[in-house]
N, C-alpha and C. Protein backbone atom coordinates (compact mmCIF):
# COMPACT_ATOMS: atom_id res chain seq x y z
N UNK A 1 78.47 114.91 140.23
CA UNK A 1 78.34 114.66 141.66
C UNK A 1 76.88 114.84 142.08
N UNK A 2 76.12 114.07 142.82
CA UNK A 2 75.56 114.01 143.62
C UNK A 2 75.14 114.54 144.83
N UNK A 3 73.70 115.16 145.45
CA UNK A 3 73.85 115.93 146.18
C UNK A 3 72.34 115.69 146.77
N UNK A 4 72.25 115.61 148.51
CA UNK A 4 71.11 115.13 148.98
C UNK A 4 70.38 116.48 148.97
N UNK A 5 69.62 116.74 147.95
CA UNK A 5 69.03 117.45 147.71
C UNK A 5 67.38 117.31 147.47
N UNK A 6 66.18 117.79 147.58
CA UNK A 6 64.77 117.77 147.27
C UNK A 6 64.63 117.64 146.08
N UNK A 7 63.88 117.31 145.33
CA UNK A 7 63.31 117.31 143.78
C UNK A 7 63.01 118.63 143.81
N UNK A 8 62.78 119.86 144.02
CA UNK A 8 62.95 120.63 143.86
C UNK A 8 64.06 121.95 143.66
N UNK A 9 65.04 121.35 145.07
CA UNK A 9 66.39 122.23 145.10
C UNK A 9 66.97 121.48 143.71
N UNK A 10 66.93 119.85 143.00
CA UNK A 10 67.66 119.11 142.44
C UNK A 10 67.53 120.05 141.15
N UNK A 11 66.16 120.60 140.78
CA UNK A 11 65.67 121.15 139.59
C UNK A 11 66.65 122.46 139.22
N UNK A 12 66.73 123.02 140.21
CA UNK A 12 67.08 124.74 140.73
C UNK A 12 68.92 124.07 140.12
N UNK A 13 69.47 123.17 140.75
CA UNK A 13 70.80 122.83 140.17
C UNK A 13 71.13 122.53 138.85
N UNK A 14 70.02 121.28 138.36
CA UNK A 14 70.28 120.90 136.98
C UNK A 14 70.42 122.65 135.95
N UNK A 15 69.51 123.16 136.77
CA UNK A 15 69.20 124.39 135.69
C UNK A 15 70.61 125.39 135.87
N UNK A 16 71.35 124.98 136.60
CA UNK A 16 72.49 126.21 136.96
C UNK A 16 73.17 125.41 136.06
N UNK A 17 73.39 123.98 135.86
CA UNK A 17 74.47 123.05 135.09
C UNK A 17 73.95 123.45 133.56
N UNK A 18 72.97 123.33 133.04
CA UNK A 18 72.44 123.92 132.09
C UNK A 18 72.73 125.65 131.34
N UNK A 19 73.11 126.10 132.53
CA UNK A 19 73.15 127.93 131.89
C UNK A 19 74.85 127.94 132.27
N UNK A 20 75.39 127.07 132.60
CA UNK A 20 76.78 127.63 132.99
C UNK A 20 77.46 128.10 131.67
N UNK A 21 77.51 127.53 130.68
CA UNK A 21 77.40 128.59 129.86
C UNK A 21 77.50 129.74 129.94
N UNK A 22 76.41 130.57 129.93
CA UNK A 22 76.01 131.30 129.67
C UNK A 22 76.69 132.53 130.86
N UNK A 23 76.75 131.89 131.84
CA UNK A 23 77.04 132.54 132.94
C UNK A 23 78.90 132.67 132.61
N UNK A 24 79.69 131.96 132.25
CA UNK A 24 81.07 131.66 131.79
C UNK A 24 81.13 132.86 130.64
N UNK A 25 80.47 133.53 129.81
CA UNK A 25 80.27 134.32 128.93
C UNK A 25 79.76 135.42 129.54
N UNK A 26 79.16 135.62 130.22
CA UNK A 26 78.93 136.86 131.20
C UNK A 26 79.74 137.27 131.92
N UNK A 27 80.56 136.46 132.75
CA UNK A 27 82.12 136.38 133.73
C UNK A 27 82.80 137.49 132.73
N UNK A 28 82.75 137.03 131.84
CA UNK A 28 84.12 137.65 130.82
C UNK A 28 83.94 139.17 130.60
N UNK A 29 82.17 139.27 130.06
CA UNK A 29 81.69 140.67 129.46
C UNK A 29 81.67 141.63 131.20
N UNK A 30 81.43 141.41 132.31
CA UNK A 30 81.39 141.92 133.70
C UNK A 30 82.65 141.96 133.96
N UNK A 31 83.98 141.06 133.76
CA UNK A 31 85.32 142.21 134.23
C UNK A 31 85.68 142.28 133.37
N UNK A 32 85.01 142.40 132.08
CA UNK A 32 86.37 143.05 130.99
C UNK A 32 86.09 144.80 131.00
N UNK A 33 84.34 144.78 131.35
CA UNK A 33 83.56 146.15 131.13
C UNK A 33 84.12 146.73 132.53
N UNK A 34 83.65 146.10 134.15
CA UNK A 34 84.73 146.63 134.90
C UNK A 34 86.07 147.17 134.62
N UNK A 35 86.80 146.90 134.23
CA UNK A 35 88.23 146.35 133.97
C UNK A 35 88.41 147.77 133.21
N UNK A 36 87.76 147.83 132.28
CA UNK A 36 88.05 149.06 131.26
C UNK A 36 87.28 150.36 131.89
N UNK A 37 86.38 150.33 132.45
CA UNK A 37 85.90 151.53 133.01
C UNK A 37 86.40 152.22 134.22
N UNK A 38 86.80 151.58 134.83
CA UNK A 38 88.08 152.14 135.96
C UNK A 38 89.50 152.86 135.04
N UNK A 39 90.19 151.73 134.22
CA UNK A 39 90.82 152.09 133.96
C UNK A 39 90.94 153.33 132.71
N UNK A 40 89.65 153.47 131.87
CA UNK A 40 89.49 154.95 131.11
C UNK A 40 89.39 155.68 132.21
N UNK A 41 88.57 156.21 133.21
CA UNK A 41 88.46 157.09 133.96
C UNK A 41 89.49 157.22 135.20
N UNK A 42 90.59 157.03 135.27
CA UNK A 42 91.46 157.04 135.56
C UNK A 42 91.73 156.79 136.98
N UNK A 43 91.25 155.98 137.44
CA UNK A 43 90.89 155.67 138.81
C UNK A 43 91.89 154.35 139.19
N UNK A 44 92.02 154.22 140.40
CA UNK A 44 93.13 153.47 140.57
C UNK A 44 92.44 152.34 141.88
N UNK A 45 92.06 151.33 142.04
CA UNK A 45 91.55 150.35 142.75
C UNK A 45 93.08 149.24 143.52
N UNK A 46 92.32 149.15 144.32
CA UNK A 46 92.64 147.31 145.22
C UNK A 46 92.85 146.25 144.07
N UNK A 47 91.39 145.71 144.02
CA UNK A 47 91.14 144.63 143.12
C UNK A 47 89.93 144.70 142.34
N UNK A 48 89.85 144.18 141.42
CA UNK A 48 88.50 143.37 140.79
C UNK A 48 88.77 141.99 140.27
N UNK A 49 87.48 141.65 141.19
CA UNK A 49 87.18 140.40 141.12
C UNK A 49 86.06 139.84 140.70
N UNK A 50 86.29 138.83 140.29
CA UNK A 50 84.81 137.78 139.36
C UNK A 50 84.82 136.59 139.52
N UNK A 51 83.97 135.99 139.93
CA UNK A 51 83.68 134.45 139.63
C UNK A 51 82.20 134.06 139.81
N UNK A 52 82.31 132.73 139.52
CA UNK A 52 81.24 131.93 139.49
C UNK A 52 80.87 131.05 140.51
N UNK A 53 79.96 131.10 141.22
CA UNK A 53 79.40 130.12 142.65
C UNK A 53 79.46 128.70 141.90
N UNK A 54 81.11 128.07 142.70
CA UNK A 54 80.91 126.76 142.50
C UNK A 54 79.65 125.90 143.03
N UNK A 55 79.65 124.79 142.07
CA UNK A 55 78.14 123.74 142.63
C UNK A 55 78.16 123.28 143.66
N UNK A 56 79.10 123.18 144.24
CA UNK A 56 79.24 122.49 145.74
C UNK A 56 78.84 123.52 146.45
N UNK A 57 79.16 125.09 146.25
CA UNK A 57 78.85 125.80 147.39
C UNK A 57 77.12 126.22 146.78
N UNK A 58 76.59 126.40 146.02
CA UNK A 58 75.80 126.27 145.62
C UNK A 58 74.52 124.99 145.73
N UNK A 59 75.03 123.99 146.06
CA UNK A 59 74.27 123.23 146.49
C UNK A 59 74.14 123.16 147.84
N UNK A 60 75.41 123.36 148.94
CA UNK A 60 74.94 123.74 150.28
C UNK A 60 74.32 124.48 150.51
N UNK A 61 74.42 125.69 149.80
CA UNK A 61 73.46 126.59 150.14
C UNK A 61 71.58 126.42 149.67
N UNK A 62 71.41 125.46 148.93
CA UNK A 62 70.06 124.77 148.40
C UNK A 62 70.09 123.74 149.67
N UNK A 63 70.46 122.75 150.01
CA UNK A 63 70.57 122.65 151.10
C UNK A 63 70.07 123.36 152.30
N UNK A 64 70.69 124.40 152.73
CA UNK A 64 70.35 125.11 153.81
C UNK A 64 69.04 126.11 153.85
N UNK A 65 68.85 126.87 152.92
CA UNK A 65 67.30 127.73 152.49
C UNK A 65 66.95 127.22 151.02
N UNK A 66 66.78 125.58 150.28
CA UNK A 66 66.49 125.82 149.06
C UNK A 66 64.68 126.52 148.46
N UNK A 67 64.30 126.24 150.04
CA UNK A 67 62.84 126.67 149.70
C UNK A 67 62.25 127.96 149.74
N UNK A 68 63.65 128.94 149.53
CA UNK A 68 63.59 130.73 149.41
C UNK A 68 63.14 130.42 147.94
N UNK A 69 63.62 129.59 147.06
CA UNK A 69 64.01 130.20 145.72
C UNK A 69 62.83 129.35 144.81
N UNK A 70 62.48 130.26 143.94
CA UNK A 70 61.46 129.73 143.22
C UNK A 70 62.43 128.77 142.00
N UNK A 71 63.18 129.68 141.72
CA UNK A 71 63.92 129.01 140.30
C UNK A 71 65.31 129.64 140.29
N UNK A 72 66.24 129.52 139.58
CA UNK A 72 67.81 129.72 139.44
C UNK A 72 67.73 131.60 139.47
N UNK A 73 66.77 132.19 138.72
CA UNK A 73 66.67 133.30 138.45
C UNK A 73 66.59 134.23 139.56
N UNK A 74 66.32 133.43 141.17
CA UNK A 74 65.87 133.92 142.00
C UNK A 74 67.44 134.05 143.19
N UNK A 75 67.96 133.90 142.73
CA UNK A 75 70.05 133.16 143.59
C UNK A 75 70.48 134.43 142.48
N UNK A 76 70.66 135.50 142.98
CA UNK A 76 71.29 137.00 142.19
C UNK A 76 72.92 136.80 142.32
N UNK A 77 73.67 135.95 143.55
CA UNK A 77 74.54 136.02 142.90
C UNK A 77 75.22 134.48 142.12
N UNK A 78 74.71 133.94 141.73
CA UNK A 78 75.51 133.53 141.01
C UNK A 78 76.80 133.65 140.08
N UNK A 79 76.57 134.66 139.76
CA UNK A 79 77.61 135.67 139.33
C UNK A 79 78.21 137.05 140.33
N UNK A 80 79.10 136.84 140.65
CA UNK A 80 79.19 137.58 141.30
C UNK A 80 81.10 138.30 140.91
N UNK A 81 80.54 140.22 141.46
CA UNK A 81 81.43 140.51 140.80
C UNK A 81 82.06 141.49 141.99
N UNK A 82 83.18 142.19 142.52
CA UNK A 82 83.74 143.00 143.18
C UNK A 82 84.75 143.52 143.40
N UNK A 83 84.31 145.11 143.20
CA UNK A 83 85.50 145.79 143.16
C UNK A 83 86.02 147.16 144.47
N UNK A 84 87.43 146.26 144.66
CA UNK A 84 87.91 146.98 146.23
C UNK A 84 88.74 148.64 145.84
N UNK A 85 88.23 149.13 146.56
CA UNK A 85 88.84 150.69 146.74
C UNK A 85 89.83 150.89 147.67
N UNK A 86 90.75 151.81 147.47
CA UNK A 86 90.88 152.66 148.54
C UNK A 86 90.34 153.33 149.60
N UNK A 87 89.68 154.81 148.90
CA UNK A 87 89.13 155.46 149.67
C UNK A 87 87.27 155.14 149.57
N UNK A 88 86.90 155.73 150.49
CA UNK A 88 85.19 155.60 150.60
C UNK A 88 84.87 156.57 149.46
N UNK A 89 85.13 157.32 149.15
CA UNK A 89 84.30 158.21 148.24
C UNK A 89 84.41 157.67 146.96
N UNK A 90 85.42 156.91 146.87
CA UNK A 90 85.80 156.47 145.55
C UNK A 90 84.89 154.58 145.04
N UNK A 91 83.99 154.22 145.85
CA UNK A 91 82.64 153.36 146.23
C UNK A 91 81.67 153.71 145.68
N UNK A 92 81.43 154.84 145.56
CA UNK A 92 80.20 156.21 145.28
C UNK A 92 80.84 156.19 143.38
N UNK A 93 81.88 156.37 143.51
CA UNK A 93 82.39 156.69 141.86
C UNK A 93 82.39 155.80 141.23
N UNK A 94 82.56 154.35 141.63
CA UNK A 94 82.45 153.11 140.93
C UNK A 94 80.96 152.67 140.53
N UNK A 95 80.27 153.03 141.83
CA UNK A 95 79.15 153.33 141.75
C UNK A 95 78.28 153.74 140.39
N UNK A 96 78.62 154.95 140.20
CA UNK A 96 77.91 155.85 139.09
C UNK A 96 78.37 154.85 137.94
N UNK A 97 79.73 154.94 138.05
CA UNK A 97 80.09 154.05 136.95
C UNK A 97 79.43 152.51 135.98
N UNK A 98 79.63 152.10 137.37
CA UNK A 98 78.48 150.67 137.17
C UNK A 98 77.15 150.89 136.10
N UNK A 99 76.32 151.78 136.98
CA UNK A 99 74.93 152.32 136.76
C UNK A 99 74.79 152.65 135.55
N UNK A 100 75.77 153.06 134.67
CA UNK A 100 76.50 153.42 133.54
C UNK A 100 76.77 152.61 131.87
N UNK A 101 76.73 151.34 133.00
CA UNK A 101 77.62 150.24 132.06
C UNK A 101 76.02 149.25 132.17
N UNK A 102 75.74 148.60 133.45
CA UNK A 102 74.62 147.59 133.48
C UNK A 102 73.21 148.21 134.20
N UNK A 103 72.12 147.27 133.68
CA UNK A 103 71.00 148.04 134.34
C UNK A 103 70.74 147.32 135.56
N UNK A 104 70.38 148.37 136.41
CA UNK A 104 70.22 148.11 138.16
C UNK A 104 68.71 147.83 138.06
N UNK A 105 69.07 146.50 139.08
CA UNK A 105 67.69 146.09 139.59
C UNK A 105 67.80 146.71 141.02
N UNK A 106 67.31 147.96 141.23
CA UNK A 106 66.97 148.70 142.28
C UNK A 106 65.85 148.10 143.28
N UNK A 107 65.26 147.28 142.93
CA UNK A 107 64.67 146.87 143.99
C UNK A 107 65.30 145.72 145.46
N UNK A 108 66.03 145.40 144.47
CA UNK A 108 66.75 144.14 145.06
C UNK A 108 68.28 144.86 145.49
N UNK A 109 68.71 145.68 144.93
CA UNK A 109 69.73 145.88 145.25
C UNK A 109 69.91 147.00 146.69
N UNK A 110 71.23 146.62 147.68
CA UNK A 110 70.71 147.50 148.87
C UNK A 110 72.72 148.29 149.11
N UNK A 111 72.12 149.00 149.55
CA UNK A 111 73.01 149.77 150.44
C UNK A 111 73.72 149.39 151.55
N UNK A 112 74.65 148.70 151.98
CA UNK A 112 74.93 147.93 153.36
C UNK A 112 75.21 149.16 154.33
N UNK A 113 75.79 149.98 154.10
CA UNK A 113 76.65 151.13 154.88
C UNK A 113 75.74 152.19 155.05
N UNK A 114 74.31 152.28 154.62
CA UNK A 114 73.30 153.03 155.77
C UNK A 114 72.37 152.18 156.45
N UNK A 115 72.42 150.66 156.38
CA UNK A 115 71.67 150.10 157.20
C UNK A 115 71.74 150.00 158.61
N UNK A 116 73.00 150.52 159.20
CA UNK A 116 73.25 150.61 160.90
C UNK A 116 72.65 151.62 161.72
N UNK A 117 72.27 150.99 162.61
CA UNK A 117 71.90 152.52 164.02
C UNK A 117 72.93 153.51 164.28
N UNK A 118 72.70 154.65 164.96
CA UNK A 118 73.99 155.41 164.64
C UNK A 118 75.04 154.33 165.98
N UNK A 119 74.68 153.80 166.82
CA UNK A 119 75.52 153.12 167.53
C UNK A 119 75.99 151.59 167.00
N UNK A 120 75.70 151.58 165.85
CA UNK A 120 76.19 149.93 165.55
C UNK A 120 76.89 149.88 164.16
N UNK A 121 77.88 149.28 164.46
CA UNK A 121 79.31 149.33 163.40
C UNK A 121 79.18 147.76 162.85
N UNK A 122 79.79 147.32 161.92
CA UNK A 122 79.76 146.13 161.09
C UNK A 122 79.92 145.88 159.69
N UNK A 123 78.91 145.29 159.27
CA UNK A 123 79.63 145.05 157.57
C UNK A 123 79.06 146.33 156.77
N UNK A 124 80.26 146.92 155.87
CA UNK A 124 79.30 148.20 154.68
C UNK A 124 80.40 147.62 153.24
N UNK A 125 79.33 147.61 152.93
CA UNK A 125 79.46 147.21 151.24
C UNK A 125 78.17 147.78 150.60
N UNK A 126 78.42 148.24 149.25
CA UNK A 126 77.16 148.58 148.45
C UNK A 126 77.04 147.38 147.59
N UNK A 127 76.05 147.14 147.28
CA UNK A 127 75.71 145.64 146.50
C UNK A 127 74.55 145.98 145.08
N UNK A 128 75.40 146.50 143.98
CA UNK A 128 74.48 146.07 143.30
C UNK A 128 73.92 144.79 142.35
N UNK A 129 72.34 144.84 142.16
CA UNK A 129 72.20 143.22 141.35
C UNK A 129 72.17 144.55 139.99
N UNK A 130 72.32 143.59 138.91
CA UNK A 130 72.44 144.14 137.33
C UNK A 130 72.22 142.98 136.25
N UNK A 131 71.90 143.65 135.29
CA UNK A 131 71.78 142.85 134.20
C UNK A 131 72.56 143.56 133.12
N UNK A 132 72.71 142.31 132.21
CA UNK A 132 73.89 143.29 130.99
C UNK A 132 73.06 143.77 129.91
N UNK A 133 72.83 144.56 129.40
CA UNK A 133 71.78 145.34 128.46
C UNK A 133 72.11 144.83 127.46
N UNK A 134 71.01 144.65 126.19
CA UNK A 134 71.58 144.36 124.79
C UNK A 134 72.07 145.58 124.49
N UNK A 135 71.99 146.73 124.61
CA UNK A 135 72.93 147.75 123.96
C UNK A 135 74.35 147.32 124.15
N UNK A 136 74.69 146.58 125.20
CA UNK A 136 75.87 145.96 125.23
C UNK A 136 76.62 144.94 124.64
N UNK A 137 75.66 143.84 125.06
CA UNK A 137 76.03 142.74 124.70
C UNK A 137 74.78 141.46 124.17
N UNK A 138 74.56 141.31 122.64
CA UNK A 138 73.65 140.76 122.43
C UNK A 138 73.55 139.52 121.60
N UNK A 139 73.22 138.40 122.28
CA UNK A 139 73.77 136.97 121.14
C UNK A 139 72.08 136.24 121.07
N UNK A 140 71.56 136.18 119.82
CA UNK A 140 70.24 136.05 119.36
C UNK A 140 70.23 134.09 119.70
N UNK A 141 71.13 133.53 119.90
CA UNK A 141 71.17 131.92 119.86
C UNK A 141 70.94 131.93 121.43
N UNK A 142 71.06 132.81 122.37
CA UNK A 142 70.73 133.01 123.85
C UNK A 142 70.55 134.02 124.46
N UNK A 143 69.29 134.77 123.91
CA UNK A 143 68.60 135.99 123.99
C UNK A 143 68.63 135.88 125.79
N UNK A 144 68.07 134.63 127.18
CA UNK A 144 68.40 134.89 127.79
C UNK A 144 69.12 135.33 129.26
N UNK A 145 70.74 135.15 127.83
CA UNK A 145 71.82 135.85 128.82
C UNK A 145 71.14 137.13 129.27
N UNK A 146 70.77 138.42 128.74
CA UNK A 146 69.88 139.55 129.26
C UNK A 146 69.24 139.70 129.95
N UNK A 147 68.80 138.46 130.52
CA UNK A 147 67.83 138.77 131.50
C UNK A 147 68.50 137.74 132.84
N UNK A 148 69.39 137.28 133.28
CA UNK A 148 69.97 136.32 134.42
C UNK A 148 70.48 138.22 135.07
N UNK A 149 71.04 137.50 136.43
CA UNK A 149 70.77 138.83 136.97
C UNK A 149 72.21 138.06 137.40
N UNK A 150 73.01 139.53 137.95
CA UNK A 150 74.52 139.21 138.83
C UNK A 150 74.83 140.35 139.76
N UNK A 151 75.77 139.89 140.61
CA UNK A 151 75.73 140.77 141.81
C UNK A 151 76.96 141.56 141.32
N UNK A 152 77.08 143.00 141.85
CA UNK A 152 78.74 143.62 142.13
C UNK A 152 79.20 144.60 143.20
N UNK A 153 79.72 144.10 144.08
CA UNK A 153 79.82 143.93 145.53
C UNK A 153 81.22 145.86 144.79
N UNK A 154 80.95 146.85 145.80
CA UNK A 154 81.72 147.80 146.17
C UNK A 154 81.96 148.18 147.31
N UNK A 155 83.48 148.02 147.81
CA UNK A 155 83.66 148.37 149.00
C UNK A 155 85.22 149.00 148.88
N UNK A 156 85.53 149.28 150.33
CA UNK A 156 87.12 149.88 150.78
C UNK A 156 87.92 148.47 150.91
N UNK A 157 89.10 148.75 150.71
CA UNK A 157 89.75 147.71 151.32
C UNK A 157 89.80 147.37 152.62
N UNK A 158 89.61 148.26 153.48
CA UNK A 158 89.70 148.00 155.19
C UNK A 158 88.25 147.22 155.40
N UNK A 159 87.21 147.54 154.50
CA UNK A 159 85.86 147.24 154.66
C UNK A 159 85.89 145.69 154.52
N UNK A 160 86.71 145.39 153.13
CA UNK A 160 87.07 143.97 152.81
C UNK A 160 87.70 143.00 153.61
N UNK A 161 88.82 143.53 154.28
CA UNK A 161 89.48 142.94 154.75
C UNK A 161 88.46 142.75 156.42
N UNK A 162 87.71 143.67 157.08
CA UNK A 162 86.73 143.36 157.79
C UNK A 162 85.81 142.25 157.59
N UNK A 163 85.11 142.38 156.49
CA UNK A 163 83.97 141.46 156.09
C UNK A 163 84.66 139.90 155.87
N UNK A 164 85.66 140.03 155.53
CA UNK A 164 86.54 138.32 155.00
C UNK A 164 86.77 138.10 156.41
N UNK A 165 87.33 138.67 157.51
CA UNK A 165 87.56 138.29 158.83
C UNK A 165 86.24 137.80 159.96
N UNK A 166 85.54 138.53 159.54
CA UNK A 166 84.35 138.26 160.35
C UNK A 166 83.32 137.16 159.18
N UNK A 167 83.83 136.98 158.21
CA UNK A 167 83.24 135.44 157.58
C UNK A 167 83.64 134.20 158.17
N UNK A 168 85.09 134.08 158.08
CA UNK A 168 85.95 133.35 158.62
C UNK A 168 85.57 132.47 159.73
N UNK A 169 85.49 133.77 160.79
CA UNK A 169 85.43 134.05 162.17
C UNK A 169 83.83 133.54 162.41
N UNK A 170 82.94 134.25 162.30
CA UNK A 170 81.86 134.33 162.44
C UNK A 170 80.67 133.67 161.79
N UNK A 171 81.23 132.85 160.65
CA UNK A 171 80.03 132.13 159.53
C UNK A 171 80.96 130.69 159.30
N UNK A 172 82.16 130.95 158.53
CA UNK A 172 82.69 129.64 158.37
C UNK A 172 83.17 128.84 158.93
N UNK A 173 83.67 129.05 160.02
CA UNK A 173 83.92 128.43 161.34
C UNK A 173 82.99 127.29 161.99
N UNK A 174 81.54 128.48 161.63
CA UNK A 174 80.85 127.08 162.00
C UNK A 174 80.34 127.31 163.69
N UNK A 175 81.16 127.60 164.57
CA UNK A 175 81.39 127.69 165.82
C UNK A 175 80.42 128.94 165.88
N UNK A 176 79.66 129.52 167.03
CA UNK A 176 79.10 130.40 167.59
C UNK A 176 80.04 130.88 168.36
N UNK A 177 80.31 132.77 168.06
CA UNK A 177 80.99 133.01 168.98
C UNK A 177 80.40 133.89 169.92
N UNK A 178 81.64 133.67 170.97
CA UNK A 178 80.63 134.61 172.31
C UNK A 178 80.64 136.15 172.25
N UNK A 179 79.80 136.73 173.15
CA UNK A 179 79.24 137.80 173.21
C UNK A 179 80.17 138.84 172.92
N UNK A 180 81.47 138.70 174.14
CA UNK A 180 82.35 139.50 174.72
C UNK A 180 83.53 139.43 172.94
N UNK A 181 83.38 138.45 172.59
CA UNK A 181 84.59 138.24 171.00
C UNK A 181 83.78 138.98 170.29
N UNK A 182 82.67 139.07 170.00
CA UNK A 182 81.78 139.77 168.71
C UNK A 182 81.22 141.18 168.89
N UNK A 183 81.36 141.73 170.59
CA UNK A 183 81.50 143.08 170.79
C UNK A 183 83.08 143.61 170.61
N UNK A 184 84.09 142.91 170.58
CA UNK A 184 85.19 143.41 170.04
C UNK A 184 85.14 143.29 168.62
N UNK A 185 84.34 142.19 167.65
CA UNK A 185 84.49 142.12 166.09
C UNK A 185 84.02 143.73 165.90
N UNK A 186 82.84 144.04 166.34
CA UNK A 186 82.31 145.29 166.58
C UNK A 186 82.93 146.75 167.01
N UNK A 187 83.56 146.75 168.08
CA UNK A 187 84.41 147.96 168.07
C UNK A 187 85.64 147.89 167.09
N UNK A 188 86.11 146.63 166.44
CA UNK A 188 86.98 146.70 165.48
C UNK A 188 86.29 146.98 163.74
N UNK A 189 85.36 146.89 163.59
CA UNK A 189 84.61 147.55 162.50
C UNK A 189 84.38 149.16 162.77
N UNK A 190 84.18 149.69 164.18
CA UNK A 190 83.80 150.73 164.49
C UNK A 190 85.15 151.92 163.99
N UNK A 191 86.48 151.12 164.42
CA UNK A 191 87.89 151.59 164.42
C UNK A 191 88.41 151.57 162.55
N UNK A 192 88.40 150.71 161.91
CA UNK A 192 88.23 150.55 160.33
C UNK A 192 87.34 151.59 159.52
N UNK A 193 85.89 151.70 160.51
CA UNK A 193 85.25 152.74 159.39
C UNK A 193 85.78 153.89 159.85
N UNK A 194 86.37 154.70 161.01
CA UNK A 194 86.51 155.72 161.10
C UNK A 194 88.24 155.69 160.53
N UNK A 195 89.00 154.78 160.64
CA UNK A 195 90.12 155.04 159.69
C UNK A 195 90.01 155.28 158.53
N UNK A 196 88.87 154.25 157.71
CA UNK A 196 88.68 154.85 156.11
C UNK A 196 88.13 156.73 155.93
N UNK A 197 87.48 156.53 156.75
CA UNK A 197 87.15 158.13 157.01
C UNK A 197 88.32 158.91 157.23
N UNK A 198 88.70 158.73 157.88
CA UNK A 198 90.42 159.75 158.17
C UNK A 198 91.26 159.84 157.02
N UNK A 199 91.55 158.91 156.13
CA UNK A 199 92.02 158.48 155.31
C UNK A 199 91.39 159.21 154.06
N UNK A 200 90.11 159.33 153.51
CA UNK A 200 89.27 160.08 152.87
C UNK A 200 89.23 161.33 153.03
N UNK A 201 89.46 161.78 154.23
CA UNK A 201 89.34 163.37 154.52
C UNK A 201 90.76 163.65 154.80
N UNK A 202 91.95 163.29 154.62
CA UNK A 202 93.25 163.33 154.64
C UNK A 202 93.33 163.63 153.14
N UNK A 203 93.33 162.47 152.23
CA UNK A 203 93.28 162.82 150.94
C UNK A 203 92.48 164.23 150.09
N UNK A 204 91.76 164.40 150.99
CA UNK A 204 90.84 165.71 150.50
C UNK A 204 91.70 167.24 150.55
């Protein structure tokens, strides 16, 4: 398929059609290593999830900012990985975990859930970018898989189920919404984080 794209965004695509590969082989080694590290440490999750940024959504989005990105290497999630909790503290534990398994690109990677004023409620997710280490996983015919970078999104389930509503609502729609609807999206994020909180300190 075809896509009205710049000779430049066009480059940034061919090269994603080129590594899919590679990225299809990474999918696998990111929730199988998820997958098993929750479940040795005995922890009990929502979901984990994995996939791959189809080309269509991937090309809209070249489309819309392709002139952020120098090259494919520069689009962190392409891969993208996430795993839903229960409680908040248990975000923090997946956390360590991760840190554990792949190496963090700490520069790039951010914190969503201390970026608010103390008066402003909204999206919290921790986001780390990572790479899979050769101590892990190492194939000499595509030395580099090691170095493509992928995202892995940690959050609560109430957090999730927030952030998918206000995508919906607020991005995919398309529509601008008004003031008075998005100060209620807002006190309803405000009401979610202090339930996960109740919920966390209940369990305690």
């Amino acid at each position: 398929m075809e896509y009205n794209l710049d000779p430049h965004c066009q480059m940034i695509l061919d090269e994603y059609r080129d590594k899919k590969q590679s990225f299809n082989t990474m999918l696998k080694i990111v929730r199988d290593q998820l997958e098993k590290c929750v479940k040795d440490n005995g922890l009990y999750v929502t979901a984990i999830e994995a996939r791959i940024k189809e080309e269509k959504s991937l090309a809209g989005k070249l489309e819309l900012k392709g002139h952020k990105y120098k090259s494919l290497d520069d689009i962190t999630d392409i891969l993208g990985a996430r795993v839903i909790t229960f409680y908040t503290d248990e975000v923090d534990k997946i956390a360590a975990l991760v840190e554990g398994i792949f190496e963090i690109d700490w520069g790039n990677s951010v914190d969503k859930r201390k970026l608010h004023e103390l008066d402003q409620f909204g999206y919290m997710s921790l986001h780390y970018i990572c790479r899979i280490p050769k101590s892990l996983y190492f194939d000499p015919e595509d030395p580099e898989m090691n170095e493509l970078r992928f995202e892995v999104q940690m959050r609560t389930a109430l957090q999730h189920v927030w952030a998918n509503i206000h995508h919906d609502i607020g991005y995919k729609s398309g529509v601008e919404v008004p003031p008075a609807h998005l100060r209620n999206l807002n006190r309803l994020a405000g009401m979610l984080e202090l339930a996960d909180e109740q919920f966390s300190n209940i369990r305690r």
